[in-house]
PDB file of N, CA and C in Angstrom:
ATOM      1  N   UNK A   1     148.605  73.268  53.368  1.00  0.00           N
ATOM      2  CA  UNK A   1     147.486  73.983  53.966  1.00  0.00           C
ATOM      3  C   UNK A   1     146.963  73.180  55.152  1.00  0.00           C
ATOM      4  N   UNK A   2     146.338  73.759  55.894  1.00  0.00           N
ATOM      5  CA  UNK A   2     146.224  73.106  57.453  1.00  0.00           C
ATOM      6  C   UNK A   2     145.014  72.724  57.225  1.00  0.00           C
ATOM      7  N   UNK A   3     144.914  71.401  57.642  1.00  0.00           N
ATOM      8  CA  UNK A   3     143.306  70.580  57.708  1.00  0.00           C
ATOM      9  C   UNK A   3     142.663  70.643  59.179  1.00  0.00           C
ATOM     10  N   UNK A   4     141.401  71.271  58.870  1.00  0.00           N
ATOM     11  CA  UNK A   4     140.469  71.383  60.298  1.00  0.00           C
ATOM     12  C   UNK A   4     139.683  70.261  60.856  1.00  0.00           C
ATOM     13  N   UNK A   5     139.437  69.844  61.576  1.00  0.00           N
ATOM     14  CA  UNK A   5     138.200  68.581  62.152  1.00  0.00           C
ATOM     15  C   UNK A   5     137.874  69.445  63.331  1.00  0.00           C
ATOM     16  N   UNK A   6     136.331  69.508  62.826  1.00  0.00           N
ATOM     17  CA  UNK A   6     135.515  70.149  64.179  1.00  0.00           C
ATOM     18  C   UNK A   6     135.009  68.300  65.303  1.00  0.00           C
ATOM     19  N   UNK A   7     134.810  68.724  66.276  1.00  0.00           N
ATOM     20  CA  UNK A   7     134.115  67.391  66.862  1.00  0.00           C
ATOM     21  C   UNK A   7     133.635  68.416  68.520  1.00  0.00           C
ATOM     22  N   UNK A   8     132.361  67.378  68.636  1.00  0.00           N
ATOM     23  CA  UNK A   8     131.935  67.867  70.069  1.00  0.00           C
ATOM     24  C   UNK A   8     130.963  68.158  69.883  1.00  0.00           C
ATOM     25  N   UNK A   9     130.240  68.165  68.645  1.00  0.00           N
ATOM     26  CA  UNK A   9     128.733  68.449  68.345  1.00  0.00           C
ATOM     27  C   UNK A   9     127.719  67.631  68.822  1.00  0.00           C
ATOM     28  N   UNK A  10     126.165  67.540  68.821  1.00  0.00           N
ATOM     29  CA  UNK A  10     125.650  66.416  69.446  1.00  0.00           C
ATOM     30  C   UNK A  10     124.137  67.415  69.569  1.00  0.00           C
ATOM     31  N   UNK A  11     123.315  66.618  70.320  1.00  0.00           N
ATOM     32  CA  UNK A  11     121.915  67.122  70.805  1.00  0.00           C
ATOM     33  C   UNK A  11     121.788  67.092  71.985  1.00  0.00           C
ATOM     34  N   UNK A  12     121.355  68.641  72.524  1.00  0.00           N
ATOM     35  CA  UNK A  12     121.405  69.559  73.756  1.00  0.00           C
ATOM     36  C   UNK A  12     120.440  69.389  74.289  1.00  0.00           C
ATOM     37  N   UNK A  13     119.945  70.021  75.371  1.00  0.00           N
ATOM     38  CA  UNK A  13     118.144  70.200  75.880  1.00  0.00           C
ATOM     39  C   UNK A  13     118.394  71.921  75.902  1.00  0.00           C
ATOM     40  N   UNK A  14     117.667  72.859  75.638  1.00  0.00           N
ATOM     41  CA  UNK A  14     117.759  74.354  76.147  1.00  0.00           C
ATOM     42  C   UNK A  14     118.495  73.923  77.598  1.00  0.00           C
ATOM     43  N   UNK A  15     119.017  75.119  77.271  1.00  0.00           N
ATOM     44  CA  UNK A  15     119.934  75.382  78.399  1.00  0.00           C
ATOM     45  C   UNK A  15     121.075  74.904  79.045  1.00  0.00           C
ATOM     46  N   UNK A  16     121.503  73.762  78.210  1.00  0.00           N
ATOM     47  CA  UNK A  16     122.371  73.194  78.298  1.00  0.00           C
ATOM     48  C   UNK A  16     123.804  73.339  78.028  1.00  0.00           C
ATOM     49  N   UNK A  17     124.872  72.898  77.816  1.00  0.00           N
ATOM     50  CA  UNK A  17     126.164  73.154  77.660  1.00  0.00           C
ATOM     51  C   UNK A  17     126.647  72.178  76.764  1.00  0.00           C
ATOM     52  N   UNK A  18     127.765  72.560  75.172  1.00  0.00           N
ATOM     53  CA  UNK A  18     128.291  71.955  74.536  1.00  0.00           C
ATOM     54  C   UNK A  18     129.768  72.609  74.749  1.00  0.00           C
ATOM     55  N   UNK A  19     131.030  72.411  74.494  1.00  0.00           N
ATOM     56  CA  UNK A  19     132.000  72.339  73.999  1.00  0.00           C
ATOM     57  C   UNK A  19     132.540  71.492  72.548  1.00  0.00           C
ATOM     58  N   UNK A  20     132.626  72.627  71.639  1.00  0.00           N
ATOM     59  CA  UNK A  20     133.516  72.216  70.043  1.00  0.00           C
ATOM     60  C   UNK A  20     134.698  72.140  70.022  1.00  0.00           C
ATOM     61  N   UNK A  21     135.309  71.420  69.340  1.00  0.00           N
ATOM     62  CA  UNK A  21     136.806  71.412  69.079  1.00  0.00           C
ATOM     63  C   UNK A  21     137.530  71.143  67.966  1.00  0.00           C
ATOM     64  N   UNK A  22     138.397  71.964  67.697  1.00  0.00           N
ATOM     65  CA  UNK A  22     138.462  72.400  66.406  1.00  0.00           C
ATOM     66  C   UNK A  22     139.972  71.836  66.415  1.00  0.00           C
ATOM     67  N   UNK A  23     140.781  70.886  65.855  1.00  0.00           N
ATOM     68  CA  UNK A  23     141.979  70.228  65.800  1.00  0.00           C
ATOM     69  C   UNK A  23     142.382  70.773  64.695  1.00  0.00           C
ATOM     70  N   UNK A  24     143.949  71.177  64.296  1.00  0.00           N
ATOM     71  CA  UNK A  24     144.400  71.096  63.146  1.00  0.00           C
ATOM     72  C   UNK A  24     145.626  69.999  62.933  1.00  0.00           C
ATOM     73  N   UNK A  25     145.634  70.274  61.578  1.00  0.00           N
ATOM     74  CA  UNK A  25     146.908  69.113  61.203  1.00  0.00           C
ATOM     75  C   UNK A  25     148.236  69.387  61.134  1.00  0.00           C
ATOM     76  N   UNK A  26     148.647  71.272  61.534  1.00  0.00           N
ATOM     77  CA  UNK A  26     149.719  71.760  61.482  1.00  0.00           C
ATOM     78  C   UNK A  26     149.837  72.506  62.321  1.00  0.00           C
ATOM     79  N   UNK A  27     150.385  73.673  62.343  1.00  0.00           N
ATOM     80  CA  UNK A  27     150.482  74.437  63.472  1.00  0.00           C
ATOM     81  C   UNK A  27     149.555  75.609  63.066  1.00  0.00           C
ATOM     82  N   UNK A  28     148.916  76.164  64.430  1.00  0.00           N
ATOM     83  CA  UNK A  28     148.280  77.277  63.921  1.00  0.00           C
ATOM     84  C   UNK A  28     149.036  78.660  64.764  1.00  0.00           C
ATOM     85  N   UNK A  29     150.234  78.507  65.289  1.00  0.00           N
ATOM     86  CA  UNK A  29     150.738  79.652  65.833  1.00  0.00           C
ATOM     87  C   UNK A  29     150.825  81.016  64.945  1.00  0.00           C
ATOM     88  N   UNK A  30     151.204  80.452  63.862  1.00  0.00           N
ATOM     89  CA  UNK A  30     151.336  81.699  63.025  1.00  0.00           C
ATOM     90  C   UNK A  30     149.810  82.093  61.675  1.00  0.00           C
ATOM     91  N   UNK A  31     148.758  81.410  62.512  1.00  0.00           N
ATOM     92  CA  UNK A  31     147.489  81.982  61.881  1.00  0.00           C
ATOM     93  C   UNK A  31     146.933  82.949  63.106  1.00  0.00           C
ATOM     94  N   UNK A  32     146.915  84.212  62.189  1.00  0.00           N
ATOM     95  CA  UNK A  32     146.498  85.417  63.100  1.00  0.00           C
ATOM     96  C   UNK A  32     144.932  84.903  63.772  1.00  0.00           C
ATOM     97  N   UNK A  33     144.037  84.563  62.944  1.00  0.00           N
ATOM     98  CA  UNK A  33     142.686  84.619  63.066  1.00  0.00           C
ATOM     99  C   UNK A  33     142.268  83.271  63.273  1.00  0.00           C
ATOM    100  N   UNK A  34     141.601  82.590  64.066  1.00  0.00           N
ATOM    101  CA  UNK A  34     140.689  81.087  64.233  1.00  0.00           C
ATOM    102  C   UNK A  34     139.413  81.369  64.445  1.00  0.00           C
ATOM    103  N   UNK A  35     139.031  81.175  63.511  1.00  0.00           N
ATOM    104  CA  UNK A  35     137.390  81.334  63.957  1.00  0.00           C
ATOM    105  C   UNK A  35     136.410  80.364  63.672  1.00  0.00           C
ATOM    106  N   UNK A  36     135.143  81.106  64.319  1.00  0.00           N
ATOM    107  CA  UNK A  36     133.897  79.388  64.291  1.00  0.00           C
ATOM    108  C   UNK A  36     132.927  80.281  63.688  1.00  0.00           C
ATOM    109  N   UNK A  37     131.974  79.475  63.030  1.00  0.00           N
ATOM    110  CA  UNK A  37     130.905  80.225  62.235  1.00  0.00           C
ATOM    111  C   UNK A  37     129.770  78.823  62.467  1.00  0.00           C
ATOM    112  N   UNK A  38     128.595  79.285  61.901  1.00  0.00           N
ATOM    113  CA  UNK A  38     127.660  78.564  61.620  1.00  0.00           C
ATOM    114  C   UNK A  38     126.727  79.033  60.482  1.00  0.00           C
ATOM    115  N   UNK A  39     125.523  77.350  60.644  1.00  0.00           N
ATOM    116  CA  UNK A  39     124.985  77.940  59.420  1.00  0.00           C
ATOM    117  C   UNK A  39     123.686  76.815  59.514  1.00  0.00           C
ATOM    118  N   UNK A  40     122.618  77.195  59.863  1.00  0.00           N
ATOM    119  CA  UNK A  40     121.210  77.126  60.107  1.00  0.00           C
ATOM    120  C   UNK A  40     120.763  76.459  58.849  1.00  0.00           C
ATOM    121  N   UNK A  41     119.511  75.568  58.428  1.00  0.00           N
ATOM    122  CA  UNK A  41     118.755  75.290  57.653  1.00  0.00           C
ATOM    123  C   UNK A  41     118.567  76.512  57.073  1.00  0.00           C
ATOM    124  N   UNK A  42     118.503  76.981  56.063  1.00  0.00           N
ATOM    125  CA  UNK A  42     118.395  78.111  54.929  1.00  0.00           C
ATOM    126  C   UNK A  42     118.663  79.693  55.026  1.00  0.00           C
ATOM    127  N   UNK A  43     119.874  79.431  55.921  1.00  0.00           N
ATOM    128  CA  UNK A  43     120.400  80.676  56.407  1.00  0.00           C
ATOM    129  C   UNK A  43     121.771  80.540  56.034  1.00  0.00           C
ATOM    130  N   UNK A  44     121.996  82.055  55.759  1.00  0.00           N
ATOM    131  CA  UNK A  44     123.634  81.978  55.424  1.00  0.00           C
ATOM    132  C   UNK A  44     124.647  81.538  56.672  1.00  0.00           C
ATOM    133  N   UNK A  45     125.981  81.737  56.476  1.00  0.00           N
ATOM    134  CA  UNK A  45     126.878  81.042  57.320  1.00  0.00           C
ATOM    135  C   UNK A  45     127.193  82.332  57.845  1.00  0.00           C
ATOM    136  N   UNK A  46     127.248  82.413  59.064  1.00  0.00           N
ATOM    137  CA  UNK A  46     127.179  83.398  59.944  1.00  0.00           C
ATOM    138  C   UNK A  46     128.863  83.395  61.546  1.00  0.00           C
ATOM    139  N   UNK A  47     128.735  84.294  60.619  1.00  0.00           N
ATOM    140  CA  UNK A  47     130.420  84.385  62.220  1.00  0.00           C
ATOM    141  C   UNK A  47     129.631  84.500  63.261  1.00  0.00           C
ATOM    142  N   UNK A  48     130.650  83.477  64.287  1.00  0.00           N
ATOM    143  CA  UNK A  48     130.317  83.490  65.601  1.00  0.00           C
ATOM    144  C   UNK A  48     130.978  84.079  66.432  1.00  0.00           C
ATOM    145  N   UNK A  49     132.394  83.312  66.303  1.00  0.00           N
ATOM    146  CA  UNK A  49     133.580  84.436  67.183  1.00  0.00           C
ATOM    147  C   UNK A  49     134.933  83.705  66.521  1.00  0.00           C
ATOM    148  N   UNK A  50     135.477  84.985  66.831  1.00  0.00           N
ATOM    149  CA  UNK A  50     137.019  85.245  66.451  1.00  0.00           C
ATOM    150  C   UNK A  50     138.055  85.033  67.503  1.00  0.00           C
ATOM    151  N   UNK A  51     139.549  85.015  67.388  1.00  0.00           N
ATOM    152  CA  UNK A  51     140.296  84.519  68.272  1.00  0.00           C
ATOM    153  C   UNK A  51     141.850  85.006  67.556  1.00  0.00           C
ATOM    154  N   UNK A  52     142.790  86.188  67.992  1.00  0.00           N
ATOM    155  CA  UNK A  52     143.954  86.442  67.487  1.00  0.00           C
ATOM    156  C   UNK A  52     144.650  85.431  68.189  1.00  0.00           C
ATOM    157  N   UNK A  53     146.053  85.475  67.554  1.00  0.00           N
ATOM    158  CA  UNK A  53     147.333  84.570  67.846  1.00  0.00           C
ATOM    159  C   UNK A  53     147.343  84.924  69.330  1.00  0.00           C
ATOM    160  N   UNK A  54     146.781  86.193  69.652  1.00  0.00           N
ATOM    161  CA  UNK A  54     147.094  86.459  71.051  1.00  0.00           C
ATOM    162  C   UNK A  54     146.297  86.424  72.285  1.00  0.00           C
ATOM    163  N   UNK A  55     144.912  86.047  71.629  1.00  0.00           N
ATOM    164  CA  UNK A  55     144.261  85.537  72.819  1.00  0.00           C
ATOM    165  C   UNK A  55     143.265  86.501  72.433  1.00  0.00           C
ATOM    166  N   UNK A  56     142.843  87.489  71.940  1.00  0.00           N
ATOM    167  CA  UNK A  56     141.769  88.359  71.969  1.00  0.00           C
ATOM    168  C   UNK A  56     140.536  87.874  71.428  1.00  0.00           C
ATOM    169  N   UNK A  57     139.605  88.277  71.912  1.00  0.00           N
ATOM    170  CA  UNK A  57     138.127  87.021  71.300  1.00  0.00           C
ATOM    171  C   UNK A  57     136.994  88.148  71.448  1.00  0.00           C
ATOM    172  N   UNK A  58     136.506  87.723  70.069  1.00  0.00           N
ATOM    173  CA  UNK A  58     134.726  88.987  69.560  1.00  0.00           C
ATOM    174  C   UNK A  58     134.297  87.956  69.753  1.00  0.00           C
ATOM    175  N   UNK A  59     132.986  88.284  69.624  1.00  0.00           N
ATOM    176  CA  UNK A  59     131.739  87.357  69.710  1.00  0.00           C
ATOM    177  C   UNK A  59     130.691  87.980  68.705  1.00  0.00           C
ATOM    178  N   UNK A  60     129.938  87.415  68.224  1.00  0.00           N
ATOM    179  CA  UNK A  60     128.508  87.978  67.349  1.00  0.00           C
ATOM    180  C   UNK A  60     127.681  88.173  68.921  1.00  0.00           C
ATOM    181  N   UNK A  61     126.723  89.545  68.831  1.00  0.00           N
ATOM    182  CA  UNK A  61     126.023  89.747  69.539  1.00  0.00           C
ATOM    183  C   UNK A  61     125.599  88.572  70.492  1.00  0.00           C
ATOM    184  N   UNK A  62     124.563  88.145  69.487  1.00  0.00           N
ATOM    185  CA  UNK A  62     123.778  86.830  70.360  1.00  0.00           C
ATOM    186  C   UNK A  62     124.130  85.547  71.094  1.00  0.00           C
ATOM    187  N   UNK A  63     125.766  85.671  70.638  1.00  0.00           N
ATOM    188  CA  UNK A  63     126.066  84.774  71.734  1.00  0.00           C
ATOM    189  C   UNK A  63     127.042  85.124  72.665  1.00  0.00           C
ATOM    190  N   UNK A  64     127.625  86.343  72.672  1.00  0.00           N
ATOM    191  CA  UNK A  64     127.601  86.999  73.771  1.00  0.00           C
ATOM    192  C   UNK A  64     127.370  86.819  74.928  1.00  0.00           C
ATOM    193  N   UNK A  65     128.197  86.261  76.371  1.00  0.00           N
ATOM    194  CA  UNK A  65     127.948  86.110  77.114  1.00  0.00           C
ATOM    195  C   UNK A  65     127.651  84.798  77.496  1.00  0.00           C
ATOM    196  N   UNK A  66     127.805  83.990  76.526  1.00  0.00           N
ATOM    197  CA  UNK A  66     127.620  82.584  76.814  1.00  0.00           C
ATOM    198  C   UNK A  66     127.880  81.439  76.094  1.00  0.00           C
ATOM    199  N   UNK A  67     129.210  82.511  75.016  1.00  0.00           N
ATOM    200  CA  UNK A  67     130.053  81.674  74.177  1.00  0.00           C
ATOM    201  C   UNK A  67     131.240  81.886  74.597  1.00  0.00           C
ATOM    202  N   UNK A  68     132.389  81.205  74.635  1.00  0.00           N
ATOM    203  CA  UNK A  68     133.245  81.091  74.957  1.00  0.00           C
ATOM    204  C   UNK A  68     134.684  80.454  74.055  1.00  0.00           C
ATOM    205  N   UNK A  69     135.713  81.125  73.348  1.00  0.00           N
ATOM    206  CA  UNK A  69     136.693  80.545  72.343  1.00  0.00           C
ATOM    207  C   UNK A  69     137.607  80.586  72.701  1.00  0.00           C
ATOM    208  N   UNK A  70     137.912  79.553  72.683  1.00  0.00           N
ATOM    209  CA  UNK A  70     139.970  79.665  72.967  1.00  0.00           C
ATOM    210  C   UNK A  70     140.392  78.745  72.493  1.00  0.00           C
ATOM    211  N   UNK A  71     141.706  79.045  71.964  1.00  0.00           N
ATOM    212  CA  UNK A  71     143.032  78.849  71.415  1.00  0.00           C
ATOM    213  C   UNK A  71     144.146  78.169  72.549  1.00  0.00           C
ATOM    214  N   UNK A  72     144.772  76.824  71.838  1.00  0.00           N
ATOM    215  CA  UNK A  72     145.638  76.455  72.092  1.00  0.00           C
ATOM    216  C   UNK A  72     146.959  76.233  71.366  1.00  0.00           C
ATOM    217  N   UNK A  73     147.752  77.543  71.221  1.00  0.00           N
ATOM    218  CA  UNK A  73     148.780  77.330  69.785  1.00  0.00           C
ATOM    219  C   UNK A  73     149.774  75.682  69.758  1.00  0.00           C
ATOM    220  N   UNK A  74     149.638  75.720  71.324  1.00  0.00           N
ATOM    221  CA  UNK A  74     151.073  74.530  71.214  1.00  0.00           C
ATOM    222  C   UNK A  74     150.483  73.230  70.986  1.00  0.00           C
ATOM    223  N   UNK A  75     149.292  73.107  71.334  1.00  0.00           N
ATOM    224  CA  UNK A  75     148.645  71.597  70.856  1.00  0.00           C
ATOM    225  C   UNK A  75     147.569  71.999  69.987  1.00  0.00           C
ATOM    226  N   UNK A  76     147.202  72.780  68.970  1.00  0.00           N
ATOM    227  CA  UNK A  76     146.674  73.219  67.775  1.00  0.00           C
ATOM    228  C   UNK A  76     145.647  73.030  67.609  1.00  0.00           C
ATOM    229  N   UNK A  77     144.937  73.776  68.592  1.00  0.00           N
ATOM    230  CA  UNK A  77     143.524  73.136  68.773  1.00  0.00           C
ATOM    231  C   UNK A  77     142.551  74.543  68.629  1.00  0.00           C
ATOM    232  N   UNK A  78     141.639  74.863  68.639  1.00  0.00           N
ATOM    233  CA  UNK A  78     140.894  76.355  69.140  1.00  0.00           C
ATOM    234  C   UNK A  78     139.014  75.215  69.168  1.00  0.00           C
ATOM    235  N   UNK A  79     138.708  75.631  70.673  1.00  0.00           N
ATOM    236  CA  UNK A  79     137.762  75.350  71.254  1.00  0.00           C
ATOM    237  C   UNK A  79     136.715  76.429  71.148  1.00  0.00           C
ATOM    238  N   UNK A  80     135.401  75.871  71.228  1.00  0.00           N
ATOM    239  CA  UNK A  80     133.823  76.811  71.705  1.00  0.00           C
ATOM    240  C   UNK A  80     133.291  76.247  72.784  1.00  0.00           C
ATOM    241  N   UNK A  81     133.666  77.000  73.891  1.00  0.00           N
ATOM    242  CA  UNK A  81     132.787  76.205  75.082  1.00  0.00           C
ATOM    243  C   UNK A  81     131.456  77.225  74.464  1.00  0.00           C
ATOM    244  N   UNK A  82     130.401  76.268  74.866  1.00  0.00           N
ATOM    245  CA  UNK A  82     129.018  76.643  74.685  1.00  0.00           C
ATOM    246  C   UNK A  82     127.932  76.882  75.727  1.00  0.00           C
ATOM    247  N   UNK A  83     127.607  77.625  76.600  1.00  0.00           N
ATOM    248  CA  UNK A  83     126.766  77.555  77.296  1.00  0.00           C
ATOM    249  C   UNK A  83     125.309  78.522  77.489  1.00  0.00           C
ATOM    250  N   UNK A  84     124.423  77.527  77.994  1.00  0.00           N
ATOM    251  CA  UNK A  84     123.011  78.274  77.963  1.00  0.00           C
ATOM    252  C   UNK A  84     122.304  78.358  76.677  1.00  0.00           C
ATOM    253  N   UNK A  85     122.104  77.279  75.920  1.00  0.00           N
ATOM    254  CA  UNK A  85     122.241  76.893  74.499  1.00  0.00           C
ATOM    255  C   UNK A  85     120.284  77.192  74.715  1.00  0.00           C
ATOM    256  N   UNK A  86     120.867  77.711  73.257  1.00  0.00           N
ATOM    257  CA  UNK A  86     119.102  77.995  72.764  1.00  0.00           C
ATOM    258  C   UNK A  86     118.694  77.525  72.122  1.00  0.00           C
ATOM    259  N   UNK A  87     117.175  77.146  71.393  1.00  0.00           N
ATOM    260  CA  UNK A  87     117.287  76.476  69.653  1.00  0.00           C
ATOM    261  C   UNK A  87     117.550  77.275  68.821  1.00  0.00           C
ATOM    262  N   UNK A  88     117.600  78.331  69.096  1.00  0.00           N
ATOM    263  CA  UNK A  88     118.146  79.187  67.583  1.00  0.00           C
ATOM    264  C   UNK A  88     120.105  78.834  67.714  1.00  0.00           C
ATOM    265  N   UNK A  89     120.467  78.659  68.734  1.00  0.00           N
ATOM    266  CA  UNK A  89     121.745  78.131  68.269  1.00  0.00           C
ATOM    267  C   UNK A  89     121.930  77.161  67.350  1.00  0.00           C
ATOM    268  N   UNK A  90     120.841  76.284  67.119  1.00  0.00           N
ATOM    269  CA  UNK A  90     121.074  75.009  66.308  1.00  0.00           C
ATOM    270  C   UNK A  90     121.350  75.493  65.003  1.00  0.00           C
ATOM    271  N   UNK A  91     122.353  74.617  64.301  1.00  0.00           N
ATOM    272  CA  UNK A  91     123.102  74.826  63.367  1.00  0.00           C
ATOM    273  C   UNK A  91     124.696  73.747  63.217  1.00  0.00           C
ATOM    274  N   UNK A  92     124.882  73.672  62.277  1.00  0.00           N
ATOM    275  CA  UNK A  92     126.531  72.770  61.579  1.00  0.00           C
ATOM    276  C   UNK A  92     127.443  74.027  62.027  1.00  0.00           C
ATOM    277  N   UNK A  93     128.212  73.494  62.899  1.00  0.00           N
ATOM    278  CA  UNK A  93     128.885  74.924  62.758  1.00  0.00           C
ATOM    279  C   UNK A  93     130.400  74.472  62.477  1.00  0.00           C
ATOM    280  N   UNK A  94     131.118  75.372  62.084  1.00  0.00           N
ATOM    281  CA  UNK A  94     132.596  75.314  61.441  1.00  0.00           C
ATOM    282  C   UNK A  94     133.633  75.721  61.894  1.00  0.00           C
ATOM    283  N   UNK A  95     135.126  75.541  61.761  1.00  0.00           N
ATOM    284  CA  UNK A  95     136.134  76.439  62.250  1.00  0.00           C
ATOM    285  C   UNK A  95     136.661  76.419  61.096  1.00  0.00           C
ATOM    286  N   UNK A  96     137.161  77.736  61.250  1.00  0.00           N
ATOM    287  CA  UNK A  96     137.757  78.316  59.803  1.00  0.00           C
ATOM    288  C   UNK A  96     139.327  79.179  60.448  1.00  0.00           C
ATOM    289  N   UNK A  97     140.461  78.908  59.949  1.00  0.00           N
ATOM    290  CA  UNK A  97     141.500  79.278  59.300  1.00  0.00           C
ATOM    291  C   UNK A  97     141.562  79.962  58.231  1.00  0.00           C
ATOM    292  N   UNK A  98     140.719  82.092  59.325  1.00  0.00           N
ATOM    293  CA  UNK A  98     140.967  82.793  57.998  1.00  0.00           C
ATOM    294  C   UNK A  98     141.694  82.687  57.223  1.00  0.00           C
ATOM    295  N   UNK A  99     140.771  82.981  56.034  1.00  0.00           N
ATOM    296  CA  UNK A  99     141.750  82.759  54.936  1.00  0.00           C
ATOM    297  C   UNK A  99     142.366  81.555  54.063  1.00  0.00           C
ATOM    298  N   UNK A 100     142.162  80.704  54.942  1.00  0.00           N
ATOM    299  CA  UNK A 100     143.002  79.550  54.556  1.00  0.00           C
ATOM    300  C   UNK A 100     142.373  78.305  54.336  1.00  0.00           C
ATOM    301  N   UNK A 101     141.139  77.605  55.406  1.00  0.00           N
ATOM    302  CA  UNK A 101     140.890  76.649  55.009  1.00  0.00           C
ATOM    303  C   UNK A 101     139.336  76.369  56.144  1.00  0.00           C
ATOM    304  N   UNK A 102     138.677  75.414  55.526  1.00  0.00           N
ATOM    305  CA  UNK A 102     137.664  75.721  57.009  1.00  0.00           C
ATOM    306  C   UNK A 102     137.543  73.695  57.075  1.00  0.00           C
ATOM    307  N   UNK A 103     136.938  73.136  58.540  1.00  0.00           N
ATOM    308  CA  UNK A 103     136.368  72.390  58.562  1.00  0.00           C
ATOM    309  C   UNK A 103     135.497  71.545  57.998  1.00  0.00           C
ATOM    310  N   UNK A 104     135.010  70.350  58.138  1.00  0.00           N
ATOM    311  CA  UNK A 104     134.228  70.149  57.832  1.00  0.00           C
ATOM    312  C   UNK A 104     132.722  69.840  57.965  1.00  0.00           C
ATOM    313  N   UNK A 105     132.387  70.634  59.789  1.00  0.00           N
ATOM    314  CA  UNK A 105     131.453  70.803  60.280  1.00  0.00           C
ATOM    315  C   UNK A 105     130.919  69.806  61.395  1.00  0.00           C
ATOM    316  N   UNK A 106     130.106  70.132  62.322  1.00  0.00           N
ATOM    317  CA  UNK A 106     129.501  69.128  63.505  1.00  0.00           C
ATOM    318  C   UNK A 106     128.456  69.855  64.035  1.00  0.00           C
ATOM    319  N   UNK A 107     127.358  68.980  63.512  1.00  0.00           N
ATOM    320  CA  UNK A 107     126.182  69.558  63.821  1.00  0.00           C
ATOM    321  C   UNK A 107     125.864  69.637  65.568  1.00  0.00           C
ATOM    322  N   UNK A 108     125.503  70.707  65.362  1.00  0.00           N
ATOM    323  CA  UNK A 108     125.020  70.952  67.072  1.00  0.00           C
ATOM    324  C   UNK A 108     123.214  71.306  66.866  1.00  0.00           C
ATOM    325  N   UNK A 109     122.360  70.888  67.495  1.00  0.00           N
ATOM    326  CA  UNK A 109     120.966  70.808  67.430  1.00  0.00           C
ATOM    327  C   UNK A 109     120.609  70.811  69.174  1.00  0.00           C
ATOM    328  N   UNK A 110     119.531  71.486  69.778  1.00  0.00           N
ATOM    329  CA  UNK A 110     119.753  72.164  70.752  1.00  0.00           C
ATOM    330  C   UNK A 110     117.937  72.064  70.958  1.00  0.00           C
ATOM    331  N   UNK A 111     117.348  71.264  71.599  1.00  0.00           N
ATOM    332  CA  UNK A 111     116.067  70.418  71.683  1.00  0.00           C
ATOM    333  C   UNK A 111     115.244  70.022  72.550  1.00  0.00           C
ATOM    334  N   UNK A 112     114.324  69.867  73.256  1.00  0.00           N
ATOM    335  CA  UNK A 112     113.821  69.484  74.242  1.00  0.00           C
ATOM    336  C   UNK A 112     113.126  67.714  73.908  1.00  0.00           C
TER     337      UNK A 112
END
């Protein structure tokens, strides 16, 4: 089973810009789905965005427009560029290998 490490997390000012990165330990060419989620002080874990083998990418509403995911099959990576960061973005957030296996998180906190 493929092991995730998120890294790139850290403390923002509003409005600022993060990039996540989501490494695996195997290949992820043949995982249809890569996705990132989060999960707030006493809030459930919440999808952020999705990413097929082929490049296609959703987003949850609210970050829309100023989230950004991509996939690298040949060096096994799937990224969140982050920009225009709010405090309600703050949150541990995750990459998950529908189905299969998730991270183990990197807090992103987003602060003046």
């Amino acid at each position: 089973q493929v092991q995730l490490v998120e890294s790139g997390g850290g403390l923002v000012q509003p409005g600022g810009s993060l990039r996540l990165s989501c490494a695996a330990s195997g290949s992820i060419s043949s995982i249809n789905v890569m996705a990132w989620y989060r999960q707030a002080p006493g809030n459930q874990r919440e999808l952020v965005a999705t990413i097929t083998t082929h490049g296609t990418a959703e987003y949850t509403k609210s970050v829309k427009g100023r989230f950004t995911i991509s996939r690298d099959n040949a060096k096994n990576t799937v990224d969140l560029q982050m920009n225009s960061l709010k405090a309600e973005d703050t949150a541990v957030y995750y990459c998950h290998a529908l189905g299969l296996s998730w991270g183990q998180g990197t807090q992103v906190t987003v602060s003046s």
